[in-house]
Structure formats: C-alpha cells, structure tokens
PDB file of N, CA and C in Angstrom:
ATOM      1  N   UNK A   1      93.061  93.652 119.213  1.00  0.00           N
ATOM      2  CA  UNK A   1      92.627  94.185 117.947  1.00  0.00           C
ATOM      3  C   UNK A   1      91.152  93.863 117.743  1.00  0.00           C
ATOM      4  N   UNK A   2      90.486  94.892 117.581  1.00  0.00           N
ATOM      5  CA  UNK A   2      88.971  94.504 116.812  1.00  0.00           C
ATOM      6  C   UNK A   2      88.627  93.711 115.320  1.00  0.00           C
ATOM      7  N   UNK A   3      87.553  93.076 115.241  1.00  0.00           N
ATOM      8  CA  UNK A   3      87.401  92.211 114.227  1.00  0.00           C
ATOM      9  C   UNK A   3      87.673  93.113 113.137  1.00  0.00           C
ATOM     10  N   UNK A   4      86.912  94.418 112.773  1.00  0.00           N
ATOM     11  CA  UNK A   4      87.125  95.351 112.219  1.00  0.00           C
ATOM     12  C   UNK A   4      88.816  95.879 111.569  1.00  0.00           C
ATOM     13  N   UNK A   5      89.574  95.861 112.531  1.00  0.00           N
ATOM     14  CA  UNK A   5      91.397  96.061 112.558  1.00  0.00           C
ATOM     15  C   UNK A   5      91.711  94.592 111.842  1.00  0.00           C
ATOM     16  N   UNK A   6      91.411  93.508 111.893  1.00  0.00           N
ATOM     17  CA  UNK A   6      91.533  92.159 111.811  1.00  0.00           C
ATOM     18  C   UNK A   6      91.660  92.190 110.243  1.00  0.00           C
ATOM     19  N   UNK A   7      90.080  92.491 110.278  1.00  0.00           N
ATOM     20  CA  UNK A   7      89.473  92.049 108.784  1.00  0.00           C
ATOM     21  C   UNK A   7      90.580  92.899 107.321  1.00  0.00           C
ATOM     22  N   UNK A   8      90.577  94.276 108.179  1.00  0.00           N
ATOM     23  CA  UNK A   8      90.983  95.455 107.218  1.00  0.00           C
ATOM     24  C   UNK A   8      92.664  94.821 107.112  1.00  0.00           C
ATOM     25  N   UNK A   9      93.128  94.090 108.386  1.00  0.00           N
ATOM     26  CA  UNK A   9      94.793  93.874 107.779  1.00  0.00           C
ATOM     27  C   UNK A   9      95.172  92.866 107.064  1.00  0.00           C
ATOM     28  N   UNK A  10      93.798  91.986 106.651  1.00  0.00           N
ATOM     29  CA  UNK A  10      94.043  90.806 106.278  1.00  0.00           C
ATOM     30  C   UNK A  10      93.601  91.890 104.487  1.00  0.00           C
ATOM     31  N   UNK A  11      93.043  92.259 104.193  1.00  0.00           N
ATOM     32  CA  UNK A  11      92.470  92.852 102.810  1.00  0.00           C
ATOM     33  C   UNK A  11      93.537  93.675 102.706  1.00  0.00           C
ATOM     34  N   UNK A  12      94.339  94.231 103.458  1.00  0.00           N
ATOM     35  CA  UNK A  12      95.644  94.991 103.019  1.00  0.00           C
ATOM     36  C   UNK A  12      96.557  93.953 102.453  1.00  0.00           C
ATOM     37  N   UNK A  13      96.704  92.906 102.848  1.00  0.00           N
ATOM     38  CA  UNK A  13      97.411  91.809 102.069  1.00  0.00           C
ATOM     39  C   UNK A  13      97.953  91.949 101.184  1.00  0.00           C
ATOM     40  N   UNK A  14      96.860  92.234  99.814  1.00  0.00           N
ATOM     41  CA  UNK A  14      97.141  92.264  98.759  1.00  0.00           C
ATOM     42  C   UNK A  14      97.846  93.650  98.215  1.00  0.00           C
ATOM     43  N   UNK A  15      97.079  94.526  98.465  1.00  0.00           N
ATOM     44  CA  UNK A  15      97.832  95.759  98.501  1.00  0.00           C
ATOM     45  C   UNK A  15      99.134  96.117  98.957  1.00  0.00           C
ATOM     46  N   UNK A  16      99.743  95.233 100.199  1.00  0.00           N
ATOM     47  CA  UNK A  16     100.780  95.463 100.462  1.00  0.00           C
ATOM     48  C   UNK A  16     101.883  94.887  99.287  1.00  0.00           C
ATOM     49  N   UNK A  17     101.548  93.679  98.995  1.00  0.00           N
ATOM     50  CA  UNK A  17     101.948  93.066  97.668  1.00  0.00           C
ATOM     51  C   UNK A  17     102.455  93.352  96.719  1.00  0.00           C
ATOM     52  N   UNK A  18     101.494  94.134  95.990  1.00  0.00           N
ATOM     53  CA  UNK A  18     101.709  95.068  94.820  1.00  0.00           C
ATOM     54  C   UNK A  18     101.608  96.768  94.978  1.00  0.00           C
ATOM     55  N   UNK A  19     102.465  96.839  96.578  1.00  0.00           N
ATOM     56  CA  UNK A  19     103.029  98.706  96.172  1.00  0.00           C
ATOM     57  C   UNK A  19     103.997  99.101  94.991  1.00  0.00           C
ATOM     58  N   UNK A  20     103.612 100.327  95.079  1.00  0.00           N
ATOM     59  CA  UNK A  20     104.607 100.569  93.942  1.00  0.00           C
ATOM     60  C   UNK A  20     106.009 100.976  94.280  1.00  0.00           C
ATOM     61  N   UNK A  21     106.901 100.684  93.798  1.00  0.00           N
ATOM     62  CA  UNK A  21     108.117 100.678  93.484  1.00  0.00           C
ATOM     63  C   UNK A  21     108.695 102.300  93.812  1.00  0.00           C
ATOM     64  N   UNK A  22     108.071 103.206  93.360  1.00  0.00           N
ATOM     65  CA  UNK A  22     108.398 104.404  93.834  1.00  0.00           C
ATOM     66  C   UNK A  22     107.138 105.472  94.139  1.00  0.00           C
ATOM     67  N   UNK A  23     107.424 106.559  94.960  1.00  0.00           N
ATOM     68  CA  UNK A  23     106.123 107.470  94.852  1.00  0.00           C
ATOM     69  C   UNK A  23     106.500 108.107  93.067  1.00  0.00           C
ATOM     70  N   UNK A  24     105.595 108.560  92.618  1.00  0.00           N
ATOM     71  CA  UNK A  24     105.035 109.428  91.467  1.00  0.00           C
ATOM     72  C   UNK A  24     105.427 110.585  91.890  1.00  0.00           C
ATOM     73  N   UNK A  25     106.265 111.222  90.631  1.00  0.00           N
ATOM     74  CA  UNK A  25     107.122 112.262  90.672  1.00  0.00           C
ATOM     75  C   UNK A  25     106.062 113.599  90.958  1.00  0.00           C
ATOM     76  N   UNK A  26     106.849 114.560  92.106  1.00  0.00           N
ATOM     77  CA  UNK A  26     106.358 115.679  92.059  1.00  0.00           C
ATOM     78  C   UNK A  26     105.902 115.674  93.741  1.00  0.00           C
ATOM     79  N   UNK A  27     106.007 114.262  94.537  1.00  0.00           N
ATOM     80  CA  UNK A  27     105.701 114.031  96.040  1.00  0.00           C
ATOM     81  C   UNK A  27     106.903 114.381  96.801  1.00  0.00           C
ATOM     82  N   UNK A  28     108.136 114.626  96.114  1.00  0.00           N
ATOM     83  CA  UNK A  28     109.080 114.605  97.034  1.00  0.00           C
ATOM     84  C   UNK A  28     109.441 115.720  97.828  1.00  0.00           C
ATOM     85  N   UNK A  29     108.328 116.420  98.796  1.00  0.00           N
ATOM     86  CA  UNK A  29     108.977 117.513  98.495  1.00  0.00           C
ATOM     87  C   UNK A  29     108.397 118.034 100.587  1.00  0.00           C
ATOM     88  N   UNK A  30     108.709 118.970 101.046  1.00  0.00           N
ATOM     89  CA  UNK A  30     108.639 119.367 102.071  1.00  0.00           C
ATOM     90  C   UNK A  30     107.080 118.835 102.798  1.00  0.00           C
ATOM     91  N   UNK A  31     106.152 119.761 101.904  1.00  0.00           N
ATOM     92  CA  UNK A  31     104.513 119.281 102.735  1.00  0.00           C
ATOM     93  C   UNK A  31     103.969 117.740 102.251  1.00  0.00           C
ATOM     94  N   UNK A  32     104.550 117.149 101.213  1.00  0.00           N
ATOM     95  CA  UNK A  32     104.713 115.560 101.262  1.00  0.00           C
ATOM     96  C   UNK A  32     104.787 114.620 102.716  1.00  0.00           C
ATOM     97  N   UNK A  33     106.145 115.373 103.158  1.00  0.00           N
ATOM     98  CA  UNK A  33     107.272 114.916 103.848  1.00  0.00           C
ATOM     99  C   UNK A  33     106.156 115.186 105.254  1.00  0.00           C
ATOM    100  N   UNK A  34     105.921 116.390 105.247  1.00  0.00           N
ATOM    101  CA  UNK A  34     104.943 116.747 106.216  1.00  0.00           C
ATOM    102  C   UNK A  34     103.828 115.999 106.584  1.00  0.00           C
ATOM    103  N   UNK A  35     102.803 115.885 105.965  1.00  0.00           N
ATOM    104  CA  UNK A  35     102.012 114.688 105.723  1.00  0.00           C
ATOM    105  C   UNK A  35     102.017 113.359 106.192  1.00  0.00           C
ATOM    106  N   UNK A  36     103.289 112.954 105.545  1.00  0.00           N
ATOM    107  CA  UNK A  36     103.107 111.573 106.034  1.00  0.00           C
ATOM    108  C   UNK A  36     104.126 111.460 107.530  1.00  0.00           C
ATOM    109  N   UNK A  37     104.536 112.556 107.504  1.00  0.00           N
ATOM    110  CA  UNK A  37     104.763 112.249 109.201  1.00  0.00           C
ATOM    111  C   UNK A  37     103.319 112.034 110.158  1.00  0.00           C
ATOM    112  N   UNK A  38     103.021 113.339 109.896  1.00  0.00           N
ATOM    113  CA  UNK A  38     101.599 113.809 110.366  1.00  0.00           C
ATOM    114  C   UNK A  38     100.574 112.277 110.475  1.00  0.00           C
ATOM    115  N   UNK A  39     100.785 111.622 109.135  1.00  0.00           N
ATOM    116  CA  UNK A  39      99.630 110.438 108.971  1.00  0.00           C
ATOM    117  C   UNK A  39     100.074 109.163 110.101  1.00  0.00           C
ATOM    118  N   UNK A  40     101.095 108.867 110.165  1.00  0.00           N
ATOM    119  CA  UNK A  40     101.845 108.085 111.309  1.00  0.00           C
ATOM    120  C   UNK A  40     101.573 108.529 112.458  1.00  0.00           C
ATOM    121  N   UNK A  41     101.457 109.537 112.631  1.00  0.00           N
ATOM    122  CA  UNK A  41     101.598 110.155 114.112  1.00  0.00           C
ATOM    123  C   UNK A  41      99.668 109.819 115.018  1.00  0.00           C
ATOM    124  N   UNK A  42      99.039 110.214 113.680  1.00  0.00           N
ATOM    125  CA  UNK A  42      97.504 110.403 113.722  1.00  0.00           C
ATOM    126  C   UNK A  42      96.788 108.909 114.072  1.00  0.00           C
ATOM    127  N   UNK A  43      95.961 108.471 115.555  1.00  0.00           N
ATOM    128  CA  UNK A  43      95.761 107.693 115.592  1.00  0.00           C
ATOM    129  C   UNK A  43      94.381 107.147 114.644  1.00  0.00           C
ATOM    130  N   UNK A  44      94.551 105.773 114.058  1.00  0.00           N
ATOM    131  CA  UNK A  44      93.972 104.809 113.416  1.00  0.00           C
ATOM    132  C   UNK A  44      92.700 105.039 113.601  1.00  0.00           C
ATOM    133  N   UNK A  45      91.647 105.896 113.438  1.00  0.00           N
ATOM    134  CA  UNK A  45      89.890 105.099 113.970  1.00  0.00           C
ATOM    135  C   UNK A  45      89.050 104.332 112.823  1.00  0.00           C
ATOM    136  N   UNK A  46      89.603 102.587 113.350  1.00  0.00           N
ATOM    137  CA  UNK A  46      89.042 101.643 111.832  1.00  0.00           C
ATOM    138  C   UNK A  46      87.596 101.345 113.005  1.00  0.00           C
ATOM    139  N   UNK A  47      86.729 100.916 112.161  1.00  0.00           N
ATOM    140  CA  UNK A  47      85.633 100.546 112.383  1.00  0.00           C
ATOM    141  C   UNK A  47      84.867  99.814 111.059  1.00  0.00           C
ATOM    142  N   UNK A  48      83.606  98.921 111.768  1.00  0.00           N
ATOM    143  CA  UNK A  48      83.123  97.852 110.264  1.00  0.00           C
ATOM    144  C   UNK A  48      82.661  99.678 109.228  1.00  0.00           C
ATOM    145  N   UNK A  49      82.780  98.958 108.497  1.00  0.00           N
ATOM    146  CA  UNK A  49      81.698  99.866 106.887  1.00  0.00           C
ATOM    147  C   UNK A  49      80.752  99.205 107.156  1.00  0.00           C
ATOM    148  N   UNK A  50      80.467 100.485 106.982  1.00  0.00           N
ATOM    149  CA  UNK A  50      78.599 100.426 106.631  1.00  0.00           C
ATOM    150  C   UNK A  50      78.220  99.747 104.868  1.00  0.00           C
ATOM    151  N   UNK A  51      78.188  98.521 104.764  1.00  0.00           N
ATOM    152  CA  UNK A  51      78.578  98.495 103.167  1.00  0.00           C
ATOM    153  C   UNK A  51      77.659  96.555 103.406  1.00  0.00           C
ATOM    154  N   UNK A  52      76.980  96.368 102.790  1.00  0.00           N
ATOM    155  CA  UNK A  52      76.263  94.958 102.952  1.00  0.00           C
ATOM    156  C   UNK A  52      76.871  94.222 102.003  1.00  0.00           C
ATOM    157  N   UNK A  53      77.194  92.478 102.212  1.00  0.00           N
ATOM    158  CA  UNK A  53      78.215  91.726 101.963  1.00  0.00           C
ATOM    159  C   UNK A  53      79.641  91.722 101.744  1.00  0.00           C
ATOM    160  N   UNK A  54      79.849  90.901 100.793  1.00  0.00           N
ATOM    161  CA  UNK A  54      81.428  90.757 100.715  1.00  0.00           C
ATOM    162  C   UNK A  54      82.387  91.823 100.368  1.00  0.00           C
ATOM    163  N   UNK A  55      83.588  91.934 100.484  1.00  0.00           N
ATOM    164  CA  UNK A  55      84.584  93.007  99.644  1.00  0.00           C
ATOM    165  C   UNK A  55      84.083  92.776  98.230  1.00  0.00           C
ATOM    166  N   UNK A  56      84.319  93.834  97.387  1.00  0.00           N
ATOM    167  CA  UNK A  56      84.224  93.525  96.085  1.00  0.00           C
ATOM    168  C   UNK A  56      85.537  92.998  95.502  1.00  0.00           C
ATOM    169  N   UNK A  57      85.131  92.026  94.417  1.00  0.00           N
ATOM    170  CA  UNK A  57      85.839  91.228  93.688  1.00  0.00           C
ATOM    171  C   UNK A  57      86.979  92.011  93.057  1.00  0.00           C
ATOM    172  N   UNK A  58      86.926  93.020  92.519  1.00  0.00           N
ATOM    173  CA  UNK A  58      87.860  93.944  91.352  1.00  0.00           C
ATOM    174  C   UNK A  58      88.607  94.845  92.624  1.00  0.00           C
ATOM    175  N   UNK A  59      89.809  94.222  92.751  1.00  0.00           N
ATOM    176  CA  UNK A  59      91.035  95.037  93.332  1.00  0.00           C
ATOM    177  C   UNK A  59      91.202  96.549  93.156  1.00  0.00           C
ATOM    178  N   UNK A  60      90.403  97.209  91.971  1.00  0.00           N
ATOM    179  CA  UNK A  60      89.791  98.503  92.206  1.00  0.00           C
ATOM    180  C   UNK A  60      88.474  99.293  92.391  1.00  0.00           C
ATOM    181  N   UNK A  61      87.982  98.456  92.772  1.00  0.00           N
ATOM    182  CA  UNK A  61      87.043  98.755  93.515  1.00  0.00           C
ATOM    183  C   UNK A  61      87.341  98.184  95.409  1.00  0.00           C
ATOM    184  N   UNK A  62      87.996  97.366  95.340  1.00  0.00           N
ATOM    185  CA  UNK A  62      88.159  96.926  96.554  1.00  0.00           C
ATOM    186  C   UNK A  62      88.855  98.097  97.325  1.00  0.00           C
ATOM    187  N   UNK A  63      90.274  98.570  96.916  1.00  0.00           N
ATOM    188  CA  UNK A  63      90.705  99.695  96.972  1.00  0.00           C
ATOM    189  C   UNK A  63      90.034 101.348  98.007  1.00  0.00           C
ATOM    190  N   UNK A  64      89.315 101.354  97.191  1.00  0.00           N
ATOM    191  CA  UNK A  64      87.983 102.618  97.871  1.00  0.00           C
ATOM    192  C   UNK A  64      86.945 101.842  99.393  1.00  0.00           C
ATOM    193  N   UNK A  65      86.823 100.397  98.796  1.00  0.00           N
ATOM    194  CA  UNK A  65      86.198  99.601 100.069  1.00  0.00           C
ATOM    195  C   UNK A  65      86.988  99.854 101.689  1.00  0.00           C
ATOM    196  N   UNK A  66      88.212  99.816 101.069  1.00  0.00           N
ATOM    197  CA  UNK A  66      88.860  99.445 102.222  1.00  0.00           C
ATOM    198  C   UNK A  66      89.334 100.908 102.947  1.00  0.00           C
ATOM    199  N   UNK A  67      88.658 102.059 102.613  1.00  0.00           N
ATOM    200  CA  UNK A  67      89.329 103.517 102.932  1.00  0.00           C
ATOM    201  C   UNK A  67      87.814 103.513 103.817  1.00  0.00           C
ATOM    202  N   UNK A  68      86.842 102.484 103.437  1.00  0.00           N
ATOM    203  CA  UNK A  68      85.393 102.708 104.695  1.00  0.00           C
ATOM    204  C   UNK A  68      86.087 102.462 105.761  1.00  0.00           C
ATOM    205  N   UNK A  69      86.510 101.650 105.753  1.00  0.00           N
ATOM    206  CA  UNK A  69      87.033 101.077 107.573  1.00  0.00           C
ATOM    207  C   UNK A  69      87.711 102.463 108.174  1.00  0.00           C
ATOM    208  N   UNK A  70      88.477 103.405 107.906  1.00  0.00           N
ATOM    209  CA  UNK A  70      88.777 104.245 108.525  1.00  0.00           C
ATOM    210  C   UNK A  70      87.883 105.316 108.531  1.00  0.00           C
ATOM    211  N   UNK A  71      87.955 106.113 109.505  1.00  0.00           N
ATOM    212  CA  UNK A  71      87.330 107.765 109.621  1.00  0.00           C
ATOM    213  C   UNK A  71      88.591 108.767 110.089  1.00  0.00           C
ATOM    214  N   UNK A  72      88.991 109.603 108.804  1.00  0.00           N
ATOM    215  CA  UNK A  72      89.861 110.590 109.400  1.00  0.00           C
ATOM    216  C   UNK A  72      89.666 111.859 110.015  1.00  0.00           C
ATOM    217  N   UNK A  73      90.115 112.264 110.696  1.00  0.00           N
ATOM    218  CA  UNK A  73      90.136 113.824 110.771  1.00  0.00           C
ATOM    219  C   UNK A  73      91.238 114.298 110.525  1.00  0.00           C
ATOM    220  N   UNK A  74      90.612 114.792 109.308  1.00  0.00           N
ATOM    221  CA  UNK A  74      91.202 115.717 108.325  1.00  0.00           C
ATOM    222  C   UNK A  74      91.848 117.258 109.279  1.00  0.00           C
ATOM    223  N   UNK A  75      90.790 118.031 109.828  1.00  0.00           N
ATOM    224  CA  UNK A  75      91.505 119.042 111.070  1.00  0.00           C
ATOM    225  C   UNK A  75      92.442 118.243 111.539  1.00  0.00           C
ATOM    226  N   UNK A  76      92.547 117.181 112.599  1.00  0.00           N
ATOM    227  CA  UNK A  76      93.668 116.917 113.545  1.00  0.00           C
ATOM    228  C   UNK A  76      94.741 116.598 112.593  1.00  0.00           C
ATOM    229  N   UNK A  77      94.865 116.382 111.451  1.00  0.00           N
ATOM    230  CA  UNK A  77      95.621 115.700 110.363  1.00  0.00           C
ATOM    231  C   UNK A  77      96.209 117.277 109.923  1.00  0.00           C
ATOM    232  N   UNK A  78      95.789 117.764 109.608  1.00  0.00           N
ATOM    233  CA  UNK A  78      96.204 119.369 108.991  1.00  0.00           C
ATOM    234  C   UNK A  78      97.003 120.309 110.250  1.00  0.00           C
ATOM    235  N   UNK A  79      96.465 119.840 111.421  1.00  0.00           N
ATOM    236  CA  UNK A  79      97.229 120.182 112.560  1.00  0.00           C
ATOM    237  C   UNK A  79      98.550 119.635 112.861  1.00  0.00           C
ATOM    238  N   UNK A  80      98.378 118.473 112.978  1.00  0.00           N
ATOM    239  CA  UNK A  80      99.368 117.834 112.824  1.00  0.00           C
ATOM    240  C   UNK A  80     101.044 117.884 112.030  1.00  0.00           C
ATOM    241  N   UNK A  81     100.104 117.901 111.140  1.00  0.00           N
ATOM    242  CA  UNK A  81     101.020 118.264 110.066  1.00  0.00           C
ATOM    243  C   UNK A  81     101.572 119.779 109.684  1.00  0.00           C
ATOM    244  N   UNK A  82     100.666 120.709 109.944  1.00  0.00           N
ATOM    245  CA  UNK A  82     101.183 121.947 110.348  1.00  0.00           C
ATOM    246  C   UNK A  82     100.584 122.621 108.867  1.00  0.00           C
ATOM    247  N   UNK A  83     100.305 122.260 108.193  1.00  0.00           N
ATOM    248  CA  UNK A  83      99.567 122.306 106.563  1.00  0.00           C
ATOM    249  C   UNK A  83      98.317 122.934 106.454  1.00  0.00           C
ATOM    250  N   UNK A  84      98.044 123.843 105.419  1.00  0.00           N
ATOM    251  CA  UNK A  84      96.380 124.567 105.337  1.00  0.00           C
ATOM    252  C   UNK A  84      95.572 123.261 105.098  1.00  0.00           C
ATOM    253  N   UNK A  85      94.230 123.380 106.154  1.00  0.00           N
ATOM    254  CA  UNK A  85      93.823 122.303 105.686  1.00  0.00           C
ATOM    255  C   UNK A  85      93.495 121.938 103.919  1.00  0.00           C
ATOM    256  N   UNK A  86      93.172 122.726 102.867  1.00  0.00           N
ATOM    257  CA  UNK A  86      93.172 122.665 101.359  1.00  0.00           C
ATOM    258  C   UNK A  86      94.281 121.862 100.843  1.00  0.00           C
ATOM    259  N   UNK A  87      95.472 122.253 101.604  1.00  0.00           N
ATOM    260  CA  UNK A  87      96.441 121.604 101.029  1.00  0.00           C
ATOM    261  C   UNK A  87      97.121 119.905 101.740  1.00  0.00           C
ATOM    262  N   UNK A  88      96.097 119.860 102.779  1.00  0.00           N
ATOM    263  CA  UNK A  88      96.502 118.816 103.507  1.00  0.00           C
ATOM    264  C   UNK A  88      95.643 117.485 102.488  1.00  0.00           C
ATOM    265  N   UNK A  89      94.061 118.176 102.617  1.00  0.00           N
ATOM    266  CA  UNK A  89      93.533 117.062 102.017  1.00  0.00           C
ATOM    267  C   UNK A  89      93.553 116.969 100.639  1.00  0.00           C
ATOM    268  N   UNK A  90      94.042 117.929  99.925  1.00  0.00           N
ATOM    269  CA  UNK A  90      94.681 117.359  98.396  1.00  0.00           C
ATOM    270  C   UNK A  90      95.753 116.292  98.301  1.00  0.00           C
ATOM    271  N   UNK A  91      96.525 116.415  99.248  1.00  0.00           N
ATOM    272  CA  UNK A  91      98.007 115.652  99.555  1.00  0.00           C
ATOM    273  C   UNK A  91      97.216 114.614  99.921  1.00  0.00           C
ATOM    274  N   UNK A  92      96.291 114.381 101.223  1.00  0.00           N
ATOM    275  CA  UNK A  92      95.116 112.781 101.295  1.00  0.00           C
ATOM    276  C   UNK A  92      95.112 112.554  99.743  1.00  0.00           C
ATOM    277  N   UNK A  93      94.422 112.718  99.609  1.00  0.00           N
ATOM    278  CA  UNK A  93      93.335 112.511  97.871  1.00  0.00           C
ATOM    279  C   UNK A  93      94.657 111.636  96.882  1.00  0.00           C
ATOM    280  N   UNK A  94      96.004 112.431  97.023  1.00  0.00           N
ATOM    281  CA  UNK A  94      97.010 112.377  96.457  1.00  0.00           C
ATOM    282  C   UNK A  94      97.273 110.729  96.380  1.00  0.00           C
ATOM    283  N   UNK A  95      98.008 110.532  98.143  1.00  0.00           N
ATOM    284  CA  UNK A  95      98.739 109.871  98.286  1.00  0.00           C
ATOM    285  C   UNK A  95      97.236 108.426  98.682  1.00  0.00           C
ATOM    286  N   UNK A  96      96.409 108.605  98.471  1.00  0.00           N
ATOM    287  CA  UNK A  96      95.549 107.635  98.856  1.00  0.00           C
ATOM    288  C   UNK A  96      95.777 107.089  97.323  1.00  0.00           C
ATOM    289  N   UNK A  97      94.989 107.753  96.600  1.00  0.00           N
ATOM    290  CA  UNK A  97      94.928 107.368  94.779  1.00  0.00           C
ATOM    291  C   UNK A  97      96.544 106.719  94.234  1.00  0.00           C
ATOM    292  N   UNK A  98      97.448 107.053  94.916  1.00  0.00           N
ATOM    293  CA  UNK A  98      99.037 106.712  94.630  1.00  0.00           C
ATOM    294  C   UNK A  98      99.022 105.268  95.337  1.00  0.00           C
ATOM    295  N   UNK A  99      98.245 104.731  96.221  1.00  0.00           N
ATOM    296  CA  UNK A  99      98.607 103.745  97.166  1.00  0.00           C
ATOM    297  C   UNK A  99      99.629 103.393  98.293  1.00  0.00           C
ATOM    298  N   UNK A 100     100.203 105.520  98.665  1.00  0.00           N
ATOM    299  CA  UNK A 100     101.078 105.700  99.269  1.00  0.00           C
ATOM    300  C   UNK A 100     100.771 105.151 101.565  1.00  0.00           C
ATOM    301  N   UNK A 101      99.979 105.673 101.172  1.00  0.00           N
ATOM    302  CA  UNK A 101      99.538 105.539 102.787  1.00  0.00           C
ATOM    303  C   UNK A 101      98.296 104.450 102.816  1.00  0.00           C
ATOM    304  N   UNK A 102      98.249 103.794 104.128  1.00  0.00           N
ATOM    305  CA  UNK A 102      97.075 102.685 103.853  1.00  0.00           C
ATOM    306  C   UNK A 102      96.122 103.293 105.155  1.00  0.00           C
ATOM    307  N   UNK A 103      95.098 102.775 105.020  1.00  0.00           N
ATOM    308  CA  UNK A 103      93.981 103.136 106.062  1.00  0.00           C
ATOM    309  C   UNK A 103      93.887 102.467 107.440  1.00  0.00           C
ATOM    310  N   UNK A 104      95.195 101.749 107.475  1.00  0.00           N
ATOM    311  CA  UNK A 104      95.015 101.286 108.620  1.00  0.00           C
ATOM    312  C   UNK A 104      96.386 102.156 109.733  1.00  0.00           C
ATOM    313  N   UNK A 105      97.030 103.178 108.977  1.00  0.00           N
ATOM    314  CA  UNK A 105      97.547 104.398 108.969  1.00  0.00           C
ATOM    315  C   UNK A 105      99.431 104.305 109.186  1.00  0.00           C
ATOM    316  N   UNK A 106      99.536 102.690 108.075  1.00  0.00           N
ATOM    317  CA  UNK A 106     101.086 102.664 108.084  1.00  0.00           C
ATOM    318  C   UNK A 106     101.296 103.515 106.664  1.00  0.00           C
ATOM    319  N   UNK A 107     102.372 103.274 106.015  1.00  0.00           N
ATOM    320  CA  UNK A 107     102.918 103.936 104.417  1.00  0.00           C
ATOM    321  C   UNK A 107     103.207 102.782 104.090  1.00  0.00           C
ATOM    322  N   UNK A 108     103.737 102.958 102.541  1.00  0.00           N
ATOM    323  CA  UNK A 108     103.762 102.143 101.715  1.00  0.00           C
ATOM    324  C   UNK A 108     105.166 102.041 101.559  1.00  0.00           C
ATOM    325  N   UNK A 109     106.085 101.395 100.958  1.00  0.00           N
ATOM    326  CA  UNK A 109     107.559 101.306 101.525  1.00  0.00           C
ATOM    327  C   UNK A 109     108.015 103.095 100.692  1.00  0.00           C
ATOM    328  N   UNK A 110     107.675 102.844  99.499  1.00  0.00           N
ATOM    329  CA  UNK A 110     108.087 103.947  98.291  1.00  0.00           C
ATOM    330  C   UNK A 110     107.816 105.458  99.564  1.00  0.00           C
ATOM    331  N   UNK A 111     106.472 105.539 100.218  1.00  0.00           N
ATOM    332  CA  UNK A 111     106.593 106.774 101.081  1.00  0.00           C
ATOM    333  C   UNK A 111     107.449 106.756 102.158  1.00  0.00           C
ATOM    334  N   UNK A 112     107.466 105.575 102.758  1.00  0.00           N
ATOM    335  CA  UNK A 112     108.832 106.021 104.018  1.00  0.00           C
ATOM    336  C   UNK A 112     110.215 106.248 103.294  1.00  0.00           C
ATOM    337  N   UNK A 113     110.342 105.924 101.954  1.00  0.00           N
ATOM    338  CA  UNK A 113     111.411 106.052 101.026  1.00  0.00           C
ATOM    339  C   UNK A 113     111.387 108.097 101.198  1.00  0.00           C
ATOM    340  N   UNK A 114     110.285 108.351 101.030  1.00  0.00           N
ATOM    341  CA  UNK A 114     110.360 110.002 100.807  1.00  0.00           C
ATOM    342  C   UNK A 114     110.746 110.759 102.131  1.00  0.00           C
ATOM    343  N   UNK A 115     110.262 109.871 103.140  1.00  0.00           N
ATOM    344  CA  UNK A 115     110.910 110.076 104.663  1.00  0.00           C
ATOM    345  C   UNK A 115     112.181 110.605 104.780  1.00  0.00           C
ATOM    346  N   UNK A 116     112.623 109.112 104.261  1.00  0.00           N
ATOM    347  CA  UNK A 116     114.479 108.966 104.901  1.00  0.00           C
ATOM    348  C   UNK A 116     115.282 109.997 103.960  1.00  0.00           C
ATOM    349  N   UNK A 117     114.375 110.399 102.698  1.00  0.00           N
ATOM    350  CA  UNK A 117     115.859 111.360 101.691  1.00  0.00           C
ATOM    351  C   UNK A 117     115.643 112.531 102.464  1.00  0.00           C
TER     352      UNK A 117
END
C-alpha cells in the first residue's frame, strides 16, 4: 500500500464510524444498484492531494478533503455501469454527499444494504 492508500484509510476511520444507518429514500432503485456495482468493480487511483498541511479540523470539511486522494473516471465508471454518463455522475454527486461510497472505492454498509434487496 502507498503512504497515500495508508493515510486516506486511516482518515476513513472516522467516517466509517458514523455511516448512516440507511441510504436516503429514493436510492433504491435499478441505476443506484447499477452504480455501486460499477464503483466496486472500478479500480481505486488514490494519490497525495495537492492541498498544503494538515486535514482540516471540521469533519465537514474534512469530508471533501478526503475525495482529493482519489481521481475518478467518470467515462470508465458510466461504462461500467452501463449508465448515460449525466446520469452516472449525478448518482456520484448523490451517493458521495449521502456518505454512501468512500474514495478509497469500498460502500458504506447502508449501500451494500441496497445491493443485497
């Protein structure tokens, strides 16, 4: 693992902590389902942020910090998933702001919950 992979699983910590309990109504549904297969499947590219000193202090701001370490592609992700890309990266935007998927490219328990129904 790179220091980079290191750093980012130790700052998921907390986040893993306090997932939420369920996804937010209105995710349950086919291109959801799609998605986060797609996001599992899609390999990880973490690398340092470009970002000078520490994480920030406020757990929401830290939040957005920790989405630097990854670079997605959004195409191979929309491919993947089989989804227009418009509707792929609204579903990103979605399930990032939900705290459904993490950037180091596992889910959050509540999304593999949307998996298994």
């Amino acid at each position: 693992m790179s220091r980079a992979s290191d750093r980012l699983t130790t700052l998921l910590t907390e986040f893993r902590e306090m997932e939420p309990a369920t996804a937010p109504d209105g995710l349950d549904d086919p291109h959801t389902r799609a998605f986060l297969e797609a996001w599992k499947k899609l390999p990880a590219d973490i690398g340092e942020p470009l970002f000078v000193g520490q994480a920030p202090l406020h757990s929401h701001n830290r939040w957005p910090y920790l989405w630097k370490f990854r670079r997605v592609d959004h195409d191979k992700l929309a491919t993947l998933s089989d989804l227009p890309a418009n509707v792929c990266r609204d579903l990103f935007v979605k399930l990032v702001s939900a705290r459904l998927i993490y950037p180091d490219g596992t889910l959050a328990g509540a999304a593999e919950n949307i998996l298994s129904t």
